[in-house]
Protein backbone atom coordinates (compact mmCIF):
# COMPACT_ATOMS: atom_id res chain seq x y z
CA UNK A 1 39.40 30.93 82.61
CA UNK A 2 36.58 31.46 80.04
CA UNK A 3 38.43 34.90 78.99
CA UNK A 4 41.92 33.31 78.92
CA UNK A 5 40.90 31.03 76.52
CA UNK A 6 39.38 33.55 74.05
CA UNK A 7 42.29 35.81 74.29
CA UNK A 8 44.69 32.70 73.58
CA UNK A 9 42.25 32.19 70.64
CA UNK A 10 42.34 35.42 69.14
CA UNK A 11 46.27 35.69 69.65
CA UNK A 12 46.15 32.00 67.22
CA UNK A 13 43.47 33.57 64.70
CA UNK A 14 45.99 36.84 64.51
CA UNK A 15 49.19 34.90 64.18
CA UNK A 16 47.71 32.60 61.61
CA UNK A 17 46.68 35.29 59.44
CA UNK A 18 50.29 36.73 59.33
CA UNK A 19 51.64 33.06 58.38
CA UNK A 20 52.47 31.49 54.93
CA UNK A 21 50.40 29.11 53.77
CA UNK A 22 53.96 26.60 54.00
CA UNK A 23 54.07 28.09 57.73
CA UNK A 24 50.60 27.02 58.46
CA UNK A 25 50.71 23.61 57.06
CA UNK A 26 54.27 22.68 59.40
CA UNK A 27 52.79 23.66 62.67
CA UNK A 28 49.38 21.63 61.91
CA UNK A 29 51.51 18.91 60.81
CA UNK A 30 53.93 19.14 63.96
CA UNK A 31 51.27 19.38 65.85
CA UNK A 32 49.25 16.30 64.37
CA UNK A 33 52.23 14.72 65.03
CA UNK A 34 53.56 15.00 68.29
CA UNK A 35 50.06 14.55 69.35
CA UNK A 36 49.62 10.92 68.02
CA UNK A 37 52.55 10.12 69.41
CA UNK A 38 52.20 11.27 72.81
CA UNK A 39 48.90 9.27 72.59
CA UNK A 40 50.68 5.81 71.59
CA UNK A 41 53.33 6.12 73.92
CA UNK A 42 50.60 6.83 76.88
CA UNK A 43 48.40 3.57 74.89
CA UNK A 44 51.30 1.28 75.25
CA UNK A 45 52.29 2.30 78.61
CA UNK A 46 49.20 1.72 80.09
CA UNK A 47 48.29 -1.66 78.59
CA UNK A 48 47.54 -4.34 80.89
CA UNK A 49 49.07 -7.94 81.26
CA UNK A 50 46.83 -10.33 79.90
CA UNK A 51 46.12 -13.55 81.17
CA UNK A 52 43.81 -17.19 80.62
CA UNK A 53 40.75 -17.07 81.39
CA UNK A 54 39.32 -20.36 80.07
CA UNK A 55 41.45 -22.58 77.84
CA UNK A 56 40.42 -25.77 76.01
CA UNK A 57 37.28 -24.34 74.72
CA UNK A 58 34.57 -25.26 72.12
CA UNK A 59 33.86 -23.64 69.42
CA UNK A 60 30.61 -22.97 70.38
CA UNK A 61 31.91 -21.97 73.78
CA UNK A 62 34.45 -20.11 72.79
CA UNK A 63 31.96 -18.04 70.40
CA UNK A 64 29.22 -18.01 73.50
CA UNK A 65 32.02 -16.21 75.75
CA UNK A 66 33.44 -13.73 73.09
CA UNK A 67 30.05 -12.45 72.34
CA UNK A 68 29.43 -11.71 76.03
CA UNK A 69 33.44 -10.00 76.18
CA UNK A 70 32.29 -7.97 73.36
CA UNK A 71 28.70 -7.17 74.76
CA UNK A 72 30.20 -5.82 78.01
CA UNK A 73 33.32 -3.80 76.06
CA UNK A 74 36.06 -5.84 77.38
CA UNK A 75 39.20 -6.11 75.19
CA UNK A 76 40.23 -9.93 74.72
CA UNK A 77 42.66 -12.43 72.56
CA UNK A 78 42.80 -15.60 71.45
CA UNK A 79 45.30 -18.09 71.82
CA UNK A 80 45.90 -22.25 70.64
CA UNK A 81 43.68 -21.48 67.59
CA UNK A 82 41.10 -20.01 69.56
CA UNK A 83 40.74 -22.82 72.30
CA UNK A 84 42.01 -20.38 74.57
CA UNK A 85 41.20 -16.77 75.71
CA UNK A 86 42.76 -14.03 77.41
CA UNK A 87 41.80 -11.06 79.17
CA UNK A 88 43.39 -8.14 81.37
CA UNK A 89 44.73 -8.99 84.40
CA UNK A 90 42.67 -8.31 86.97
CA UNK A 91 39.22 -9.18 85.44
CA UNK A 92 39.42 -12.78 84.85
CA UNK A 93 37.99 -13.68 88.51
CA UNK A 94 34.79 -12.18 87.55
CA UNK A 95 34.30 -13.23 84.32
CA UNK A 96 34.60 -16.36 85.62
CA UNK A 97 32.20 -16.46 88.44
CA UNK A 98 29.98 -14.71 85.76
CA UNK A 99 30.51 -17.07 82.89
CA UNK A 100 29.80 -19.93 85.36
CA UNK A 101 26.49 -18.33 87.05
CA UNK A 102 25.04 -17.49 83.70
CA UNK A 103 26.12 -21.26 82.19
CA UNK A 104 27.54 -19.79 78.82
CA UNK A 105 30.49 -21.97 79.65
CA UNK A 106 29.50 -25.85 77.97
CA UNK A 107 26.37 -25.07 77.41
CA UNK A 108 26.68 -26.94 74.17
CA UNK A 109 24.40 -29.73 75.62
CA UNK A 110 20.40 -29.39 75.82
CA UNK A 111 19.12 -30.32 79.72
CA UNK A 112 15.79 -30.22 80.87
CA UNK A 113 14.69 -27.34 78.69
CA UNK A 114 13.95 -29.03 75.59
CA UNK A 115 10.64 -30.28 77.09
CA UNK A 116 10.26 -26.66 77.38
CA UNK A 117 9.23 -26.22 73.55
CA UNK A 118 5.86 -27.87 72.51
CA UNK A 119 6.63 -30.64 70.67
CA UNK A 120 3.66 -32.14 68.77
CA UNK A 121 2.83 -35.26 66.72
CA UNK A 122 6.37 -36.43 68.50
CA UNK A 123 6.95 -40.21 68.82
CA UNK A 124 7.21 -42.06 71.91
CA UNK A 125 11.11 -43.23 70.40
CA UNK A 126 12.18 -39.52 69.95
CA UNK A 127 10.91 -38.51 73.66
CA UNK A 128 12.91 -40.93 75.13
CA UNK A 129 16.39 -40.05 73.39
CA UNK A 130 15.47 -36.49 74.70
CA UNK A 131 14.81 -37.44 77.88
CA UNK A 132 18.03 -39.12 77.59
CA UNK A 133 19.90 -36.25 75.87
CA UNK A 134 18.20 -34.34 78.74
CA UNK A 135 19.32 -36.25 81.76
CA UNK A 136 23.13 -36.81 80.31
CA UNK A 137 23.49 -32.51 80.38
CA UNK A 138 21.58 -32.04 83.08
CA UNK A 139 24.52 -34.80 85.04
CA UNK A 140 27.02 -33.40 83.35
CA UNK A 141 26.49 -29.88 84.86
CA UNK A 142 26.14 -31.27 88.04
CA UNK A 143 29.73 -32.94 88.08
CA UNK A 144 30.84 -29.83 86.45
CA UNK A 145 30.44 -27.95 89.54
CA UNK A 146 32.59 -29.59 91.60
CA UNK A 147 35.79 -27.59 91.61
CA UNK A 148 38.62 -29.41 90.21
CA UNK A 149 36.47 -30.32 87.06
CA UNK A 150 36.47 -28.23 84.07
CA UNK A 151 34.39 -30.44 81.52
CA UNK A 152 32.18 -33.27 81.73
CA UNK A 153 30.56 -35.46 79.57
CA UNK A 154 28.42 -38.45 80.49
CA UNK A 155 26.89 -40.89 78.15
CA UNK A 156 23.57 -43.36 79.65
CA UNK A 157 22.86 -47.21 78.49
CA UNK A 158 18.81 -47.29 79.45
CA UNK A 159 17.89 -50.93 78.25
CA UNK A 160 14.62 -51.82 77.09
CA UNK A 161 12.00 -53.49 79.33
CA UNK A 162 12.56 -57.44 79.05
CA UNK A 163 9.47 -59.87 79.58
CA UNK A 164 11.56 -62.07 82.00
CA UNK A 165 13.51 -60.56 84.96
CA UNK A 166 16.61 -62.74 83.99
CA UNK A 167 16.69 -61.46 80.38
CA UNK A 168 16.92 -57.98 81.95
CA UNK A 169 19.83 -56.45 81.26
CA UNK A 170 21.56 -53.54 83.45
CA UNK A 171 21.78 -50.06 82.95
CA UNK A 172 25.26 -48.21 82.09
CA UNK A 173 26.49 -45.33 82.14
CA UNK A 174 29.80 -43.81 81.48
CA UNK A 175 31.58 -40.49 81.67
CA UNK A 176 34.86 -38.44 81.18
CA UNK A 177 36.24 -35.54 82.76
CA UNK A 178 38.34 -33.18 81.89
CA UNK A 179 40.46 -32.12 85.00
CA UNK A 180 41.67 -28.57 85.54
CA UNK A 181 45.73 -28.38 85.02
CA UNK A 182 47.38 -29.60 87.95
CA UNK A 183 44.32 -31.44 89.79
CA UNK A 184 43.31 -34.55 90.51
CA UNK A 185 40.19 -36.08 91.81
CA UNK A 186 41.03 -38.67 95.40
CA UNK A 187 39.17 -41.67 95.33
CA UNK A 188 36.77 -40.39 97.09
CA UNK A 189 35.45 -37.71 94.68
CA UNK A 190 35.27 -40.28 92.28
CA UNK A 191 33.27 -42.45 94.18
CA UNK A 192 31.13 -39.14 94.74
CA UNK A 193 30.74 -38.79 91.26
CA UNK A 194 29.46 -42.52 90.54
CA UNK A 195 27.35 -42.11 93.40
CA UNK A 196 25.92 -39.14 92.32
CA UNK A 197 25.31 -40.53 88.88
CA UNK A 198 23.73 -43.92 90.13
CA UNK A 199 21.09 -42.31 92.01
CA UNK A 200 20.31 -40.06 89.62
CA UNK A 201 19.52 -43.03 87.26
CA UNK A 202 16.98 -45.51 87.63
CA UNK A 203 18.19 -49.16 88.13
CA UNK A 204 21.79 -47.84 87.68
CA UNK A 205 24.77 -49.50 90.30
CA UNK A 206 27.93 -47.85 91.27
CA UNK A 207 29.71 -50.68 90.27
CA UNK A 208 28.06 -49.99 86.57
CA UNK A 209 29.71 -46.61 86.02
CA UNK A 210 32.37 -45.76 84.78
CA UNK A 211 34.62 -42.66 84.80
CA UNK A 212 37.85 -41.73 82.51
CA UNK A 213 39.47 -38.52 82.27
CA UNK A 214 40.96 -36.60 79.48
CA UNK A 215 43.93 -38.51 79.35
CA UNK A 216 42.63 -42.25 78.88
CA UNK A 217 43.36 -43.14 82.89
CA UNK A 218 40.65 -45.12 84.34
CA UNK A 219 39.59 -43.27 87.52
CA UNK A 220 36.63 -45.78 88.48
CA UNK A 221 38.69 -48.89 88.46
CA UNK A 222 38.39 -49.20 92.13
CA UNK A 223 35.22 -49.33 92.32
CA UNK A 224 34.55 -52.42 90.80
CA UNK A 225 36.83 -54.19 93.36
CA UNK A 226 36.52 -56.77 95.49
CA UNK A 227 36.07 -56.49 99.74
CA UNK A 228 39.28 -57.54 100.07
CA UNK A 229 41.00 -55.23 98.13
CA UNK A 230 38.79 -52.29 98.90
CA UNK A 231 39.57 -52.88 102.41
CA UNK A 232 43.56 -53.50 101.84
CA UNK A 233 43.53 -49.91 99.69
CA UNK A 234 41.99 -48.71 102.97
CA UNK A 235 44.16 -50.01 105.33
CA UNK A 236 47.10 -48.76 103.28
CA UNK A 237 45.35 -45.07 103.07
CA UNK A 238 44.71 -45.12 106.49
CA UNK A 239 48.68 -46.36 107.35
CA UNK A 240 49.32 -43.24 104.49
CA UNK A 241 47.20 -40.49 106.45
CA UNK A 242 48.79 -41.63 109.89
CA UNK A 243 52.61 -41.43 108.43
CA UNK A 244 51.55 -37.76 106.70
CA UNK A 245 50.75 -36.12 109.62
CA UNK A 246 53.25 -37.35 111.88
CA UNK A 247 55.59 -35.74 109.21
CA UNK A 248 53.67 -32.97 108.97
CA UNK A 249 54.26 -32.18 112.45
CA UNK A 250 57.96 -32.99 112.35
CA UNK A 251 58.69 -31.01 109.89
CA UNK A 252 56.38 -27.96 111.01
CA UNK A 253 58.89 -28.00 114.00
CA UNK A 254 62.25 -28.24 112.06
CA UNK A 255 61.16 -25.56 109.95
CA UNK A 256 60.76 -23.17 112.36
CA UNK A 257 64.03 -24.44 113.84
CA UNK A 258 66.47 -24.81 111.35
CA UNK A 259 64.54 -23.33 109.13
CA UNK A 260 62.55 -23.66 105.40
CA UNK A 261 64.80 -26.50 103.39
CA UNK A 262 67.19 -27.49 106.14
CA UNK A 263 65.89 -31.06 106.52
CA UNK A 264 64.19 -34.17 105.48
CA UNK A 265 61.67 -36.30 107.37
CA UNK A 266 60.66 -39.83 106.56
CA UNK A 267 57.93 -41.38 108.54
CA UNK A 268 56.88 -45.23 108.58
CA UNK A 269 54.58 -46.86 110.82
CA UNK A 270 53.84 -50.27 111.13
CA UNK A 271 50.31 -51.11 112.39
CA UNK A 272 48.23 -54.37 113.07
CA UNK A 273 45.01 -54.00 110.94
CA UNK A 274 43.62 -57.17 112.42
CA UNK A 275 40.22 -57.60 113.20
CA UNK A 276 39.59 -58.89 117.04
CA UNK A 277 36.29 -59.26 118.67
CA UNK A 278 36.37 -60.67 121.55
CA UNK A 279 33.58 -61.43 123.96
CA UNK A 280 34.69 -62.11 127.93
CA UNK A 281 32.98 -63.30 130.88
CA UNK A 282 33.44 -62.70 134.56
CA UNK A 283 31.86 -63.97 137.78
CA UNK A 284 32.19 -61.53 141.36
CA UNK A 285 31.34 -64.76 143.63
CA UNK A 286 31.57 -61.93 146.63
CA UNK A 287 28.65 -60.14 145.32
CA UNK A 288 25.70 -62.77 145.83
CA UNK A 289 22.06 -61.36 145.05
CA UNK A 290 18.86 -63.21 145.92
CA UNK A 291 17.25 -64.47 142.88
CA UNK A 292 14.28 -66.54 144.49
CA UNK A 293 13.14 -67.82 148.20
CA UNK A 294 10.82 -70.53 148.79
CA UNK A 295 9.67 -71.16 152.25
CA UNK A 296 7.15 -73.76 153.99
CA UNK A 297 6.07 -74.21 157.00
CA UNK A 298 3.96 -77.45 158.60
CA UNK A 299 1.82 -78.09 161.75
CA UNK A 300 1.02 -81.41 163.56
CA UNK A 301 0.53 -83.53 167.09
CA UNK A 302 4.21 -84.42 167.13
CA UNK A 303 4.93 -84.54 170.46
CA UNK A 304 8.72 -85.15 171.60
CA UNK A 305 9.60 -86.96 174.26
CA UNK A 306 8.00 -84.91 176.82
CA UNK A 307 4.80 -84.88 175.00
CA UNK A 308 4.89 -81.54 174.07
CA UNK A 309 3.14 -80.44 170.09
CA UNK A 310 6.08 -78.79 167.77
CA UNK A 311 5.44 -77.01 164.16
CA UNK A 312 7.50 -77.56 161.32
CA UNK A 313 9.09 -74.64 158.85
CA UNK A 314 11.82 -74.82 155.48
CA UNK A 315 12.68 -72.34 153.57
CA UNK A 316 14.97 -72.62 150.19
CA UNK A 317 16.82 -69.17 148.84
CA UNK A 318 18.54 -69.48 144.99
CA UNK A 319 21.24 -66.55 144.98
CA UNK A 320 22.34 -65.25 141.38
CA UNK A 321 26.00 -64.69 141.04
CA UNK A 322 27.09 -61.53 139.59
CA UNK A 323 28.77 -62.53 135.93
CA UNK A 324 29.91 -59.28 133.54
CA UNK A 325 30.37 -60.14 129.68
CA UNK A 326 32.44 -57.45 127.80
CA UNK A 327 32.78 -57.29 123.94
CA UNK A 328 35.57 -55.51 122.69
CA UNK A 329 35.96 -55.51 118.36
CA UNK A 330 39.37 -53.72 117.30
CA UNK A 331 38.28 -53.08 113.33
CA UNK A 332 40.86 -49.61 112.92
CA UNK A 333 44.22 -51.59 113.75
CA UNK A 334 46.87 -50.24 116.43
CA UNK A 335 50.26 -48.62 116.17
CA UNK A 336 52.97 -51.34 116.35
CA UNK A 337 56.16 -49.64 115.42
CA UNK A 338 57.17 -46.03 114.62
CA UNK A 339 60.10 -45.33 112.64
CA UNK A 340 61.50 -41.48 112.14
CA UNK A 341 64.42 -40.75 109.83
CA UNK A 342 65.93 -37.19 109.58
CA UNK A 343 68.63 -35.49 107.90
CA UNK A 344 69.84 -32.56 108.55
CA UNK A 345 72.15 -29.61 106.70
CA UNK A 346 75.35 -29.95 108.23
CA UNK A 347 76.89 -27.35 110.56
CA UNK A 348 74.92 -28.68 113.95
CA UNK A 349 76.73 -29.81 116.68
CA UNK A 350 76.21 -32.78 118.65
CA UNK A 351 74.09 -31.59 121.51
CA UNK A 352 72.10 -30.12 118.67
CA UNK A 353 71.40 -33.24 116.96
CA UNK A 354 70.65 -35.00 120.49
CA UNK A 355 68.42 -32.00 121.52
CA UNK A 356 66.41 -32.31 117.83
CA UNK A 357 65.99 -36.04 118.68
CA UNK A 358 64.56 -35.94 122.06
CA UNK A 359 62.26 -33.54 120.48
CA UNK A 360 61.16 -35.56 118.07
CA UNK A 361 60.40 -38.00 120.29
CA UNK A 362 58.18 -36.16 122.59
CA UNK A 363 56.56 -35.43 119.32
CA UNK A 364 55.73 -38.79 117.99
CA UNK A 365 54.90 -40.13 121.63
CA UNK A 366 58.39 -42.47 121.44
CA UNK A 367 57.87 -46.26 122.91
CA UNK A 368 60.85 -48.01 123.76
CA UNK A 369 58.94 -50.85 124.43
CA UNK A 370 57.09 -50.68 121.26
CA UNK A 371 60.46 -50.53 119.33
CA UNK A 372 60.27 -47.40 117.83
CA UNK A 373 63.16 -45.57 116.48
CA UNK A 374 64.50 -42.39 115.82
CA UNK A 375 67.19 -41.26 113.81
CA UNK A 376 68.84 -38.08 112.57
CA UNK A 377 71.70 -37.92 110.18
CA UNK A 378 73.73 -34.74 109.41
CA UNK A 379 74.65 -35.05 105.48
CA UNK A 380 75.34 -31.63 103.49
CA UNK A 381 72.38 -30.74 101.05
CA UNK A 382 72.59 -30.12 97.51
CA UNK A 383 71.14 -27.14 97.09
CA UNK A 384 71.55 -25.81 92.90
CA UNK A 385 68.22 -26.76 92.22
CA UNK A 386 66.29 -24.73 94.70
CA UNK A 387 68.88 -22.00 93.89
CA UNK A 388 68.31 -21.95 90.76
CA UNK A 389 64.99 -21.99 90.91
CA UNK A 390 65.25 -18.80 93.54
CA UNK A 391 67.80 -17.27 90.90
CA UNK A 392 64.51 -17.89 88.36
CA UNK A 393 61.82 -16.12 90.83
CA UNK A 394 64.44 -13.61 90.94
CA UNK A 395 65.01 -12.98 87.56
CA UNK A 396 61.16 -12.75 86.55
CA UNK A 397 60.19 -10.57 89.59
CA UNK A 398 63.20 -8.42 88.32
CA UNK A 399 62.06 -8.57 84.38
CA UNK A 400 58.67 -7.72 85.65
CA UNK A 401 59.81 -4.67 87.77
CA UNK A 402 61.85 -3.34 84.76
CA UNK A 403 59.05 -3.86 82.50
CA UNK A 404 57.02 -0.94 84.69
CA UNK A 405 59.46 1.21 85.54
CA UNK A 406 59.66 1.31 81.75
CA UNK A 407 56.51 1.55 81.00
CA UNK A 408 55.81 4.44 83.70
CA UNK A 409 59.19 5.85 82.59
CA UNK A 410 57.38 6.13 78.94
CA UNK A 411 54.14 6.86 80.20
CA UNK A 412 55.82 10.08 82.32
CA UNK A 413 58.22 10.83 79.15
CA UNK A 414 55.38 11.30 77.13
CA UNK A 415 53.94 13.73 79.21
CA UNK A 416 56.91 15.87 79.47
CA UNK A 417 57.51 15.79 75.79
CA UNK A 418 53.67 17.00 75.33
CA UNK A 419 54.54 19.91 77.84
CA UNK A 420 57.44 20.83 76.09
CA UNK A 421 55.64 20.85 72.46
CA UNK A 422 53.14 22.59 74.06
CA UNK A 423 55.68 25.10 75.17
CA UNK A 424 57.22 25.50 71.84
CA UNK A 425 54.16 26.25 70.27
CA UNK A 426 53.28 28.90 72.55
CA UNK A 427 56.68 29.92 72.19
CA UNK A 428 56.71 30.22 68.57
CA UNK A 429 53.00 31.80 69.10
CA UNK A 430 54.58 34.84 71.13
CA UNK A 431 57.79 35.08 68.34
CA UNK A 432 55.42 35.68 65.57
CA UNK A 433 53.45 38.42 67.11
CA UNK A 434 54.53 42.04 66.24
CA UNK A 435 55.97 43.66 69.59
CA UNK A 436 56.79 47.24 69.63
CA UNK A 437 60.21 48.92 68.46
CA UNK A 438 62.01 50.44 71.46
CA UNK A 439 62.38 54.14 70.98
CA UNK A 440 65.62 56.63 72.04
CA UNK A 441 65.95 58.34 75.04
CA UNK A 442 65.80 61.60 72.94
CA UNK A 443 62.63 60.82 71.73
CA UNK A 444 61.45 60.31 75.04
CA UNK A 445 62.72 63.48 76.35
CA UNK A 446 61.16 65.93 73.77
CA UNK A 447 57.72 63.46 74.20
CA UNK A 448 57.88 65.00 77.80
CA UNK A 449 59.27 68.42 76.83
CA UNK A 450 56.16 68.37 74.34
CA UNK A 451 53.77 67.37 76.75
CA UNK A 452 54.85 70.54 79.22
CA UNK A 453 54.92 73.03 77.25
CA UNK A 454 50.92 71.67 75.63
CA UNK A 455 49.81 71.47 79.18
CA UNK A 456 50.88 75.59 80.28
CA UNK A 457 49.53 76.23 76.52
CA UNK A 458 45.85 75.08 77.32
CA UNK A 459 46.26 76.66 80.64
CA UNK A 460 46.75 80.13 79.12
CA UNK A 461 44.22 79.64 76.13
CA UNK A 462 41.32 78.60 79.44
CA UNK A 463 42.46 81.73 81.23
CA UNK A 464 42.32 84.28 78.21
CA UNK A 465 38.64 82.42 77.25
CA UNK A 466 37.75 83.49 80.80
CA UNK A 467 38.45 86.90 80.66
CA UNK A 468 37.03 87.52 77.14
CA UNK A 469 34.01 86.04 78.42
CA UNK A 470 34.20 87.70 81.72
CA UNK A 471 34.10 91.12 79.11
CA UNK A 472 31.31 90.37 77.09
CA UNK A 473 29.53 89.86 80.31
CA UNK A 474 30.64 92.76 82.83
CA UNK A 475 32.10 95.34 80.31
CA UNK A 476 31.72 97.95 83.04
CA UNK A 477 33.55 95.73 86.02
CA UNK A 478 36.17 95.14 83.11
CA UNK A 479 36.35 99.33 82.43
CA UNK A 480 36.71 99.77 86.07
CA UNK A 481 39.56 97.20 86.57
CA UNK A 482 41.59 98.75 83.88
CA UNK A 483 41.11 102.24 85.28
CA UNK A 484 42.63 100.83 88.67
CA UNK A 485 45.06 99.01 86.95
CA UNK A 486 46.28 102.76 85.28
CA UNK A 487 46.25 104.44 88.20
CA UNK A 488 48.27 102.27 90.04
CA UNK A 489 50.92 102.12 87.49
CA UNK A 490 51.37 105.87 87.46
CA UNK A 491 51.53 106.55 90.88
């Protein structure tokens, strides 16, 4: 390989030196060319997609992020006036999971770690508004972990001491979140959150929190409700939960029957959210258990009317009646009605629809008696929306497929047009070199003519050297020889 490569060298140095300056400078600049071309094309074709990988920044998070993209080489861009940032597909999972380990995400608040620098000659005022500062961050990261929240913020009321308990005056706090798109926090989280924020706070009450998001929409509004109400919103999430998974399971069943978008369940229940306890008592007079006996006896000269002594004896026995006392407290309500609607695509048949309904009713454990009802309804469906939302998905998936069967079609055009210039230079290499001029057959004939009669030449001039040496060495063998020779010939 080594020795190809120095050949193909020296065949470049030799050509070049036969070349026109003019000559010289066209290849280079062909060649400069067709180069930086090829490597554009093969750029572009193998650029990734790029995609968000935190949006809604601050400045100073946005700046904290970039340096660490540029720190660890990876290419990025900013969108929304820098708010937002993208990077190549593929990569953004990590970053995150990074960017959230090492906290350069909202780190623009100062937690615990500012008593971490000595701070002398500081005033008493000053270490409690870092303490404060410190305990509002060190919150806010806390909520921040929970998933559906991307930012928090949370603000602390710490009155001053009062000299009388009933000037006192109660500790605050407030906070807002900044959902992630598409999210929402159930009532529960945002209990969670107050929760988590009240014990974290001395003196500080649920009911004294409270918690907005982004938007303006008062998430902790509940809390500061009354029993009633609390339990009503209860009541009505517990009917909710009850009618969701009853539909759940209808549906689960006509899907895999009729199939994805061929019908529509609606589930109410009725239920009795009354609150009985009730305490009973019952007496088993058949089962009789001693409780006590008392017996006496007495002795004495009676004498009856034979005159014969007797002894006297009583006894007394309490029994205890066995009495059972049951109490039975209903606080979770019961099932009073059930009521299933369905409707179906049409093109069923009868003893499809009545085969679908007694299935149904297996499902949802059906109760004449209880007055439950179950209906199914064959209507045709309008279906242009999810069809055009199919034809959408279609489309992209299709734009998307096209976009890198381009981009490999570019990517693999490139290469073949660097092959080819490659080719053409070697080509044009192999032109310019001087080849020799084929000669004429005559030529070649008196070449080998030539060449026989040269080769009995030299054999004749080594023989005659022979025998002139053979002379000078053996004159009298040589006088001899030619005597014979002599005689021979005359006779």
């Amino acid at each position: 390989m080594v020795e190809f490569f120095r050949q193909f060298f020296k065949q470049i140095q030799s050509v070049l030196k036969k070349l026109n300056p003019t000559q010289k400078f066209v290849i280079f600049l062909v060649s400069i060319i067709s180069i930086v071309v090829i490597m554009l094309l093969m750029i572009w074709a193998s650029q990734k997609d790029y995609v968000v990988l935190f949006s809604n920044l601050d400045p100073k998070d946005a700046q904290a992020l970039i340096e660490k993209l540029e720190e660890k080489g990876i290419p990025y861009k900013l969108e929304t006036e820098g708010t937002a940032i993208l990077v190549p597909e593929g990569e953004e999972t990590g970053l995150r999971i990074e960017a959230n380990a090492e906290g350069i995400i909202s780190q623009a608040g100062v937690g615990y770690e500012i008593f971490d620098r000595p701070n002398l000659g500081i005033t008493d005022f000053i270490q409690k508004v870092n303490y404060r500062r410190a305990l509002q961050e060190e919150l806010a990261r806390t909520i921040r972990i929970i998933e559906n929240v991307e930012r928090a913020k949370v603000n602390i009321v710490l009155p001053e001491e009062a000299l009388f308990i009933e000037d006192q005056k109660e500790t605050t706090a407030s906070t807002v979140l900044t959902l992630r798109p598409g999210t929402e926090l159930t009532r529960e989280n945002v209990y969670s959150i107050a929760k988590t924020i009240a014990m974290s706070v001395e003196g500080l009450k649920v009911g004294n929190v409270s918690i907005i998001d982004s938007y303006g929409n008062d998430l902790s509004k509940e809390l500061n409700r009354d029993e009633v109400y609390l339990m009503t919103a209860n009541q009505i999430e517990i009917q909710n939960e009850i009618e969701s998974g009853f539909r759940r399971e209808i549906e689960s069943m006509l899907n895999r029957v009729l199939g994805p978008g061929k019908s529509v369940v609606r589930v109410t229940i009725e239920m009795d959210f009354k609150q009985i306890s009730t305490v009973s008592e019952r007496y088993e007079p058949g089962t009789q258990i001693v409780r006590s006996e008392d017996r006496s006896e007495s002795a004495g000269m009676v004498t009856d009317t034979l005159g014969t002594p007797s002894r006297g004896e009583s006894s007394i026995t309490n029994y205890e009646i066995d009495k059972i006392i049951e109490e039975i407290n209903d606080k979770y309500g019961k099932i009073e009605k059930i009521s299933v609607s369905v409707t179906v695509d049409t093109g069923r048949s009868q003893q499809e629809l009545n085969d679908l309904q007694n299935s149904i009713m297996a499902a949802i454990g059906y109760d004449e008696g209880r007055g439950d009802q179950v209906q199914i309804v064959e209507f045709p469906f309008d279906t242009t929306a999810r069809e055009a939302e199919e034809a959408r998905i279609r489309a992209e998936q299709r734009k998307e497929f096209i976009g890198k069967v381009i981009r490999y079609s570019i990517l693999s055009f490139a290469g073949i047009i660097f092959l080819v210039v490659l080719r053409s230079i070697f080509k044009s290499l192999d032109l310019l070199l001087p080849r020799p001029k084929p000669r004429p057959a005559i030529d070649i004939e008196a070449e080998a003519i030539e060449e026989e009669i040269s080769a009995e030449a030299q054999r004749r001039t080594q023989m005659l050297d022979q025998v002139s040496k053979f002379s000078r060495d053996k004159p009298e063998n040589v006088a001899s020889l030619l005597k014979t020779w002599l005689i021979e010939e005359r006779t």
